[in-house]
Protein backbone atom coordinates (compact mmCIF):
# COMPACT_ATOMS: atom_id res chain seq x y z
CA UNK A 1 0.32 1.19 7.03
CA UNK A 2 -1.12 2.14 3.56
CA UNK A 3 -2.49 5.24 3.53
CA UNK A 4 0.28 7.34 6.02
CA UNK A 5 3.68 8.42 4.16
CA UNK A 6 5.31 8.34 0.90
CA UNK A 7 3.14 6.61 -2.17
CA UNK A 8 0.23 5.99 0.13
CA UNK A 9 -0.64 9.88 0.64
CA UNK A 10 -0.94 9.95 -2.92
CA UNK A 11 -3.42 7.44 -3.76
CA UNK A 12 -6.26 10.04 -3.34
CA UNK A 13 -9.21 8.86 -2.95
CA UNK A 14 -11.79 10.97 -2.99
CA UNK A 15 -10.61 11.98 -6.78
CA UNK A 16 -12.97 8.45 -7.58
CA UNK A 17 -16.09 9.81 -6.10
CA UNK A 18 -18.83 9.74 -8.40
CA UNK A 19 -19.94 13.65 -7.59
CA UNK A 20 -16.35 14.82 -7.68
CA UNK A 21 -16.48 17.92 -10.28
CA UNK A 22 -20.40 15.96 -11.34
CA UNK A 23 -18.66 13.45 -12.37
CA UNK A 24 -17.51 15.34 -16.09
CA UNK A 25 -13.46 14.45 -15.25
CA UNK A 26 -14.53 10.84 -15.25
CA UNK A 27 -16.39 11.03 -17.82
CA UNK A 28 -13.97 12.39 -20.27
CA UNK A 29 -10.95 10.09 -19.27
CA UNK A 30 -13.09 6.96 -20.25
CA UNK A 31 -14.39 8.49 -22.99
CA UNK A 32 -10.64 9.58 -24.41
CA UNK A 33 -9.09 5.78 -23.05
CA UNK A 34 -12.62 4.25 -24.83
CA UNK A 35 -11.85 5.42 -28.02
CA UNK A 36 -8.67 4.14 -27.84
CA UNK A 37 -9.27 0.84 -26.92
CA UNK A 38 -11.97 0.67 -29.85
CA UNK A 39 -9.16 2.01 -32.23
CA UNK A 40 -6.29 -0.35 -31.25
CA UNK A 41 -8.60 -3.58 -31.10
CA UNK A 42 -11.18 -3.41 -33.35
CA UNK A 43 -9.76 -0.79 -35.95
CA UNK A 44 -6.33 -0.94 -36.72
CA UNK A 45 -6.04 -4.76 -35.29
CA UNK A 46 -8.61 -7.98 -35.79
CA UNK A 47 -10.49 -8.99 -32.69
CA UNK A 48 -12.47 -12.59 -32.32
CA UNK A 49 -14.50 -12.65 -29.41
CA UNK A 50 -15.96 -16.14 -28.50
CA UNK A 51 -19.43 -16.21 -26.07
CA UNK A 52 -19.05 -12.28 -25.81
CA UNK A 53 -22.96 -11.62 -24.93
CA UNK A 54 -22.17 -13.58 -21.79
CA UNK A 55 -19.85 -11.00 -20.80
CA UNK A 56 -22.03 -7.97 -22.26
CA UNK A 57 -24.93 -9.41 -20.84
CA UNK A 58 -23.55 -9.43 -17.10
CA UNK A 59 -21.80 -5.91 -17.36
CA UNK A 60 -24.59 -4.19 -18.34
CA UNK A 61 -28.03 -5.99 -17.27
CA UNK A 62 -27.11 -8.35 -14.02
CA UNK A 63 -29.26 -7.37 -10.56
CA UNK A 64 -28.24 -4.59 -9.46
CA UNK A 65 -27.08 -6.11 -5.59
CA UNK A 66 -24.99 -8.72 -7.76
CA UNK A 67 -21.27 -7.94 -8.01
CA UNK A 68 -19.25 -9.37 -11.08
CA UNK A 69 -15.63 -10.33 -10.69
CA UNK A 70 -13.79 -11.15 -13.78
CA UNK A 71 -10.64 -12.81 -14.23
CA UNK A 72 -8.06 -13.12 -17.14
CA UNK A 73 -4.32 -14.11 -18.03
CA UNK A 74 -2.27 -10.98 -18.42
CA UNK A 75 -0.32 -11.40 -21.90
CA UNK A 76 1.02 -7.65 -22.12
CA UNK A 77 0.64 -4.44 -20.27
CA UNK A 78 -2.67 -3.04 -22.60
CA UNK A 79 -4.14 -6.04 -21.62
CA UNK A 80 -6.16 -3.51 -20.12
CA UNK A 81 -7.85 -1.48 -21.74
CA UNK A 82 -7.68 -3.42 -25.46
CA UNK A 83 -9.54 -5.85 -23.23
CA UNK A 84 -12.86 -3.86 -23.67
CA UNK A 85 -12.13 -2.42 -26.72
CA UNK A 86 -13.67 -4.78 -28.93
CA UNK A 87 -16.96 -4.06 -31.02
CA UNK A 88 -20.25 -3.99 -29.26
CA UNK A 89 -18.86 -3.83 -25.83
CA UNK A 90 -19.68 -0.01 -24.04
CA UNK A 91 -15.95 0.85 -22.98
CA UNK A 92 -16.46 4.54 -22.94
CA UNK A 93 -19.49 4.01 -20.27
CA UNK A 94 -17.69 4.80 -17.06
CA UNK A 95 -20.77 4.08 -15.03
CA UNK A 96 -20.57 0.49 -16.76
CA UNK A 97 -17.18 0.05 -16.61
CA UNK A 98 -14.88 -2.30 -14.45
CA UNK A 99 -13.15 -1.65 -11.47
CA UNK A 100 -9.43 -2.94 -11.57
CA UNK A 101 -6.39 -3.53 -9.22
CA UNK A 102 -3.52 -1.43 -10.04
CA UNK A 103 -0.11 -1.69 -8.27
CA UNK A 104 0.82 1.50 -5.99
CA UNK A 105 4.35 1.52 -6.77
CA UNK A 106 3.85 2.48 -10.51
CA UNK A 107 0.47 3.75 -11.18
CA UNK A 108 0.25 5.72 -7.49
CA UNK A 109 3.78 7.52 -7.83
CA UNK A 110 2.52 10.93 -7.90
CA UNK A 111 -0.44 13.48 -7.48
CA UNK A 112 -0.77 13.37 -11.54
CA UNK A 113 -0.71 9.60 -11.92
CA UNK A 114 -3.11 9.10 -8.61
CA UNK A 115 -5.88 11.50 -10.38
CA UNK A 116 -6.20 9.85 -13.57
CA UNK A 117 -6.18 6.49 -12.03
CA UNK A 118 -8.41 6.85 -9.04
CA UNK A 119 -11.34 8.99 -11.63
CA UNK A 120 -14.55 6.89 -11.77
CA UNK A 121 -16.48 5.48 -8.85
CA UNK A 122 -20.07 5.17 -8.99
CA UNK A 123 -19.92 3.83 -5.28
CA UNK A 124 -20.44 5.46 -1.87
CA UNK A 125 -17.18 6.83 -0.85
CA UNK A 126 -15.03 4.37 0.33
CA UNK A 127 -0.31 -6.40 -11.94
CA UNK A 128 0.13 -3.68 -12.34
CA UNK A 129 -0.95 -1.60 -15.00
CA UNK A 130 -1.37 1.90 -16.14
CA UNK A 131 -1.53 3.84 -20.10
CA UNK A 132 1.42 2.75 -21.85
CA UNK A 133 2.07 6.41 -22.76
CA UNK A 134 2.57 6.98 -18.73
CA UNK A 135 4.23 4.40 -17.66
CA UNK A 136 6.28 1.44 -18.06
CA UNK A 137 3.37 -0.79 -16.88
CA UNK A 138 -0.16 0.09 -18.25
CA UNK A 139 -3.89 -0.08 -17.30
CA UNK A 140 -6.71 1.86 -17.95
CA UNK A 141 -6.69 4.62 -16.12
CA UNK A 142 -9.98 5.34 -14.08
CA UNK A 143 -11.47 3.37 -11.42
CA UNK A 144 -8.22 1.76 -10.67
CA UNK A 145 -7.78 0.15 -6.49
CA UNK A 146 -4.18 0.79 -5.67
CA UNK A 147 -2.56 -2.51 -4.37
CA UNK A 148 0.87 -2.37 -2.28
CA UNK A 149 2.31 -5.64 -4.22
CA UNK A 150 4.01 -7.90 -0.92
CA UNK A 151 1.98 -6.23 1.67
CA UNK A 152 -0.48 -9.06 1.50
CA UNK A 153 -4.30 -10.06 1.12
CA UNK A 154 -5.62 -8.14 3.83
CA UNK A 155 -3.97 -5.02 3.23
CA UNK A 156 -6.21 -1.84 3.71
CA UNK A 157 -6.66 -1.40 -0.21
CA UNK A 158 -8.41 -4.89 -0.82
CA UNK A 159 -11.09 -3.60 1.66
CA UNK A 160 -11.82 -1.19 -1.43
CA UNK A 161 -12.46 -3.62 -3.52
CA UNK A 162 -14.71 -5.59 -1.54
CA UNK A 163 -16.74 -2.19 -1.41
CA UNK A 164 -16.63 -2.43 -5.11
CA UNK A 165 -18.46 -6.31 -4.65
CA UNK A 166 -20.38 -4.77 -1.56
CA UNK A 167 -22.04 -2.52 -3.53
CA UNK A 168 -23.03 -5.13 -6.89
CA UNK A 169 -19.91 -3.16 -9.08
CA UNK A 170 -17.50 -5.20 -11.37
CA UNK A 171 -14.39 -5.73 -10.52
CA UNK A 172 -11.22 -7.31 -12.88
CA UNK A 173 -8.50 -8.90 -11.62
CA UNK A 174 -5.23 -10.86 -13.20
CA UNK A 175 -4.53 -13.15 -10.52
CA UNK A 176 -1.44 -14.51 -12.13
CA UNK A 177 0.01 -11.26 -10.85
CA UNK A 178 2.34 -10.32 -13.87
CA UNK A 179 2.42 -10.43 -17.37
CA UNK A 180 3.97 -13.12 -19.27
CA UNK A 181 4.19 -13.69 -23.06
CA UNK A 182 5.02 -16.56 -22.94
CA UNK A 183 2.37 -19.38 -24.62
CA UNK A 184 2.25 -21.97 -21.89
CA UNK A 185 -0.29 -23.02 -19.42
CA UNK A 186 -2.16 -20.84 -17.19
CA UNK A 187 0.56 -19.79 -13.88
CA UNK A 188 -0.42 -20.16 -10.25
CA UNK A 189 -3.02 -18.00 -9.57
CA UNK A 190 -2.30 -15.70 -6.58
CA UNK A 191 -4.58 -15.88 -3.58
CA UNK A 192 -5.97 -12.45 -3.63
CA UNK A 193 -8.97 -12.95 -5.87
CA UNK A 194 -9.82 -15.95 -4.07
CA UNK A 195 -9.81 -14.19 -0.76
CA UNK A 196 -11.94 -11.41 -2.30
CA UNK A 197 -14.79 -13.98 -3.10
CA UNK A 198 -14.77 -15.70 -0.30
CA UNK A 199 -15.05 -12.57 2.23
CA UNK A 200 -17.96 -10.66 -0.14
CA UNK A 201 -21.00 -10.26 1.34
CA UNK A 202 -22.55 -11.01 -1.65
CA UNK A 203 -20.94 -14.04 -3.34
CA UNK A 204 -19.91 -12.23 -7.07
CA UNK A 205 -20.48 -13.91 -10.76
CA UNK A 206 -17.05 -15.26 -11.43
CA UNK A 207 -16.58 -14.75 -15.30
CA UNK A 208 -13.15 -16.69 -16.32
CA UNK A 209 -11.55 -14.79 -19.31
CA UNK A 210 -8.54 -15.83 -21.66
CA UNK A 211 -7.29 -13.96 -24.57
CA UNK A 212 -4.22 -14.11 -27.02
CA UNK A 213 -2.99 -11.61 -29.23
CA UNK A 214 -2.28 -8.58 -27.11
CA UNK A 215 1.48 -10.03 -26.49
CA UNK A 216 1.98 -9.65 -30.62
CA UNK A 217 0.03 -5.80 -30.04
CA UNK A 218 2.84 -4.62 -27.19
CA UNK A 219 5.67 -7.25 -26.94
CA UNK A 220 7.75 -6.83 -24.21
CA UNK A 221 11.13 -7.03 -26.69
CA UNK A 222 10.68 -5.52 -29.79
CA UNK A 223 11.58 -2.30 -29.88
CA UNK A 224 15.99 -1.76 -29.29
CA UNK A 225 14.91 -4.39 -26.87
CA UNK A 226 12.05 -2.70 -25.61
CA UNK A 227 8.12 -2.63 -25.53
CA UNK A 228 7.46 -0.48 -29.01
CA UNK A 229 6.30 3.32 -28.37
CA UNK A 230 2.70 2.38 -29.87
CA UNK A 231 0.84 -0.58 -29.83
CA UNK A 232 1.39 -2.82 -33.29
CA UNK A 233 -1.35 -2.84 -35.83
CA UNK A 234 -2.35 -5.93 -38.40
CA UNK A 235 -2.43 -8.69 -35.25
CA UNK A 236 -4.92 -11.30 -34.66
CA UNK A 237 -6.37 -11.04 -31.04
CA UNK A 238 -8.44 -13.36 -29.68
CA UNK A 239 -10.73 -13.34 -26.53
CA UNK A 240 -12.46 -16.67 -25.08
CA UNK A 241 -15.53 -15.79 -22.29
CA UNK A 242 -16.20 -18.27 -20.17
CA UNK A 243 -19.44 -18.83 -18.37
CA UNK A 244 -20.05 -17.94 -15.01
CA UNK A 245 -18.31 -20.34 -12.11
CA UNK A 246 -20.58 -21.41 -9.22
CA UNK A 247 -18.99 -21.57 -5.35
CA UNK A 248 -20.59 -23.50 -2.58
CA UNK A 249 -19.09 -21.46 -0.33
CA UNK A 250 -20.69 -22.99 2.45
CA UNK A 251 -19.66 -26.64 1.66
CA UNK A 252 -15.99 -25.13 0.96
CA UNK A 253 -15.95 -23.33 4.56
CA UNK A 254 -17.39 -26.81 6.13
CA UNK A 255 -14.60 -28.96 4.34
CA UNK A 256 -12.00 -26.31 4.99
CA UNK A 257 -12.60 -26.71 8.63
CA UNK A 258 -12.28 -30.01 8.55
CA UNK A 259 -9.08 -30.16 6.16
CA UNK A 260 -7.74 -27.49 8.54
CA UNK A 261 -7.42 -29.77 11.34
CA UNK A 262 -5.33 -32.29 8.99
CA UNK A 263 -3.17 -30.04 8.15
CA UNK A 264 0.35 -30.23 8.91
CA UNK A 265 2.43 -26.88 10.39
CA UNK A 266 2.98 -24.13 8.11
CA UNK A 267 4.31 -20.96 8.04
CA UNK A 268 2.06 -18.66 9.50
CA UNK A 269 1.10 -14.62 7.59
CA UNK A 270 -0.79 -13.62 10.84
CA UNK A 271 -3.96 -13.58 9.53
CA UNK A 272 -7.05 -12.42 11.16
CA UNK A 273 -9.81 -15.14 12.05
CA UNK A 274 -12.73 -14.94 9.18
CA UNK A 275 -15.98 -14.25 9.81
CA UNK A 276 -19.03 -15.46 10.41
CA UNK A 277 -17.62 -19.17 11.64
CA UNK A 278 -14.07 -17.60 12.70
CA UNK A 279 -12.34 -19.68 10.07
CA UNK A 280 -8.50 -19.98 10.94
CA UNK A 281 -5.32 -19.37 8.94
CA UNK A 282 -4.79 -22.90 8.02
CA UNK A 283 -8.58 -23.41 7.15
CA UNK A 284 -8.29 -19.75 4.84
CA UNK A 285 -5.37 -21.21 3.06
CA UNK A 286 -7.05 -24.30 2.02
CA UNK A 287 -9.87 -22.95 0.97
CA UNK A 288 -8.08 -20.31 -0.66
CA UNK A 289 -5.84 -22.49 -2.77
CA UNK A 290 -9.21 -24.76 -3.91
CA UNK A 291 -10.95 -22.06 -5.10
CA UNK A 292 -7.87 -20.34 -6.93
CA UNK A 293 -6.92 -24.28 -8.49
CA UNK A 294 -10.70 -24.46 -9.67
CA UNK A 295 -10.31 -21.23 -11.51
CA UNK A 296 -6.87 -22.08 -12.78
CA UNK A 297 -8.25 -25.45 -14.31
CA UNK A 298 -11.35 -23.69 -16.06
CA UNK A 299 -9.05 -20.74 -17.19
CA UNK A 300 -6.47 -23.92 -18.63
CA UNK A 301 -9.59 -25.35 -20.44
CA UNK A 302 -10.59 -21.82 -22.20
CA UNK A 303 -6.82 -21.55 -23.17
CA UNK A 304 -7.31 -24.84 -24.91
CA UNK A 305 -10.06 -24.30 -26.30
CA UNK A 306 -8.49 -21.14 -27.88
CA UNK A 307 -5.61 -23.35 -29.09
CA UNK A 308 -7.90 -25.44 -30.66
CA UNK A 309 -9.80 -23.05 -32.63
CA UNK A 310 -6.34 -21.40 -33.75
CA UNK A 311 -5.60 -24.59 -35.35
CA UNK A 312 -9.06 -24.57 -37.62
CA UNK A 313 -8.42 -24.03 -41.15
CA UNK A 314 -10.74 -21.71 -42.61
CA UNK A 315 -11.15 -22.83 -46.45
CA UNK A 316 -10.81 -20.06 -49.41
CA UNK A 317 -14.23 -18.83 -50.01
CA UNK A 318 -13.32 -18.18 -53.47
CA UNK A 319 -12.07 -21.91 -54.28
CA UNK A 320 -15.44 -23.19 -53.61
């Protein structure tokens, strides 16, 4: 059970309370990872950002009650925080910034590790990613959700970050589930973020996001073979917003009912029963695997899009 023995003593919790030390450790670790996202992507790299006051526009003036849940590919391991670190956006604000699933097994190893990670809520108490100088596998650290990768959607952890939607926060999430540099069409997306908008008790803004560029900033084989010690400088990144998705998710539940009882025998994860209308396992999975395919296909579209634009010639200025 997460949360007795080994890594899951260690994901300390109450270090992410806003009034923990008033607040000044949090405030200092996004200020110090801030900074370093503005360096690395709008400094000493060049950053495009395409329908960005979309994105600023639901960080930092949506109602209050109204959670946000973004999504994105996950091209390198500074995916987060370079993600944020372009100009305009507020990425040393902790009390504006995101929320994010981190996996347990490398950003929750130790007391250390757990601290910087966990600094940052503004809530009531309640990949796999973490700074590339700490670990093999990055993210920014504050306001991280630690995630026990295998255990399952309805571990204890993603009740954490359904506090986060409870309570109108913004929440990020790479629901391909690893990084891969690879340029090719948008992966599977795992079930998890699905499952996290269907069981909020306030249906979230879903904000697709796709970028390119960050897999030229830390490449996974570069360096003897390895990611580089420091991100690369002189790159091109490039970061498509979307606009917001819209979920009947009464229609969905009504259809998933009825697709349920189609459904052939599958292999079953135990799942609980899903409140308010007690939807089954078989009627979850279908309506988890809709809405994850309809944010796949929108996600596929904003890659192309990207792809497209890539392929615009700008003309010489001084020609003309």
């Amino acid at each position: 059970m997460v949360g007795e023995g080994g890594i899951g003593r260690r994901t300390l919790r109450w270090a992410g309370r806003a009034e923990h030390l008033g607040g000044m450790p949090r405030a200092a670790v996004f200020l110090a990872a801030g900074c370093f996202a503005k360096a690395v992507a709008a400094l000493l790299n060049s950053t495009t950002v395409h329908n960005a006051d979309t994105l600023l526009r639901l960080v930092s003036s949506r109602p209050p009650t109204r959670p946000l849940l973004t999504v994105s590919n996950h091209m390198s391991t500074l995916d987060d925080p370079l993600l944020w670190g372009f100009k305009g956006f507020p990425s040393a604000d902790a009390a504006l910034g995101r929320w994010v699933l981190a996996a347990e097994d490398i950003c929750f190893t130790n007391i250390f590790y757990s601290y910087l990670f966990r600094l940052g809520d503004n809530s009531s108490p309640s990949s796999s990613s973490s700074s590339f100088w700490i670990t093999d596998q990055t993210n920014f650290v504050g306001k991280c959700i630690p995630i026990t990768r295998g255990a399952g959607i309805y571990q204890e952890h993603m009740n954490e970050a359904l506090e986060v939607l409870s309570a109108g926060g913004w929440l990020h999430t790479f629901p391909e589930g690893k990084v891969s540099q690879e340029i090719a069409p948008i992966r599977r997306l795992k079930w998890g973020t699905a499952s996290l908008i269907v069981r909020a008790p306030v249906t979230p803004i879903v904000l697709p996001i796709v970028h390119s560029g960050f897999e030229k900033v830390m490449p996974e084989k570069s360096f003897f073979g390895r990611r580089p010690p420091l991100p690369l400088c002189g790159k091109n990144i490039q970061i498509i917003v979307g606009e917001p998705m819209d979920f009947d998710l009464q229609g969905l539940r009504r259809t998933a009912v009825t697709m349920s009882q189609e459904s052939s025998t599958f292999r079953s994860y135990g799942w609980p029963s899903l409140p308010p209308d007690g939807l089954n396992e078989a009627a979850q999975r279908w309506l988890y695997i809709n809405i994850s395919d309809r944010i796949r296909t929108v996600m596929e579209r904003l890659r192309s899009f990207g792809s497209s634009l890539k392929k615009v010639e700008i003309p010489d200025l001084t020609l003309l």
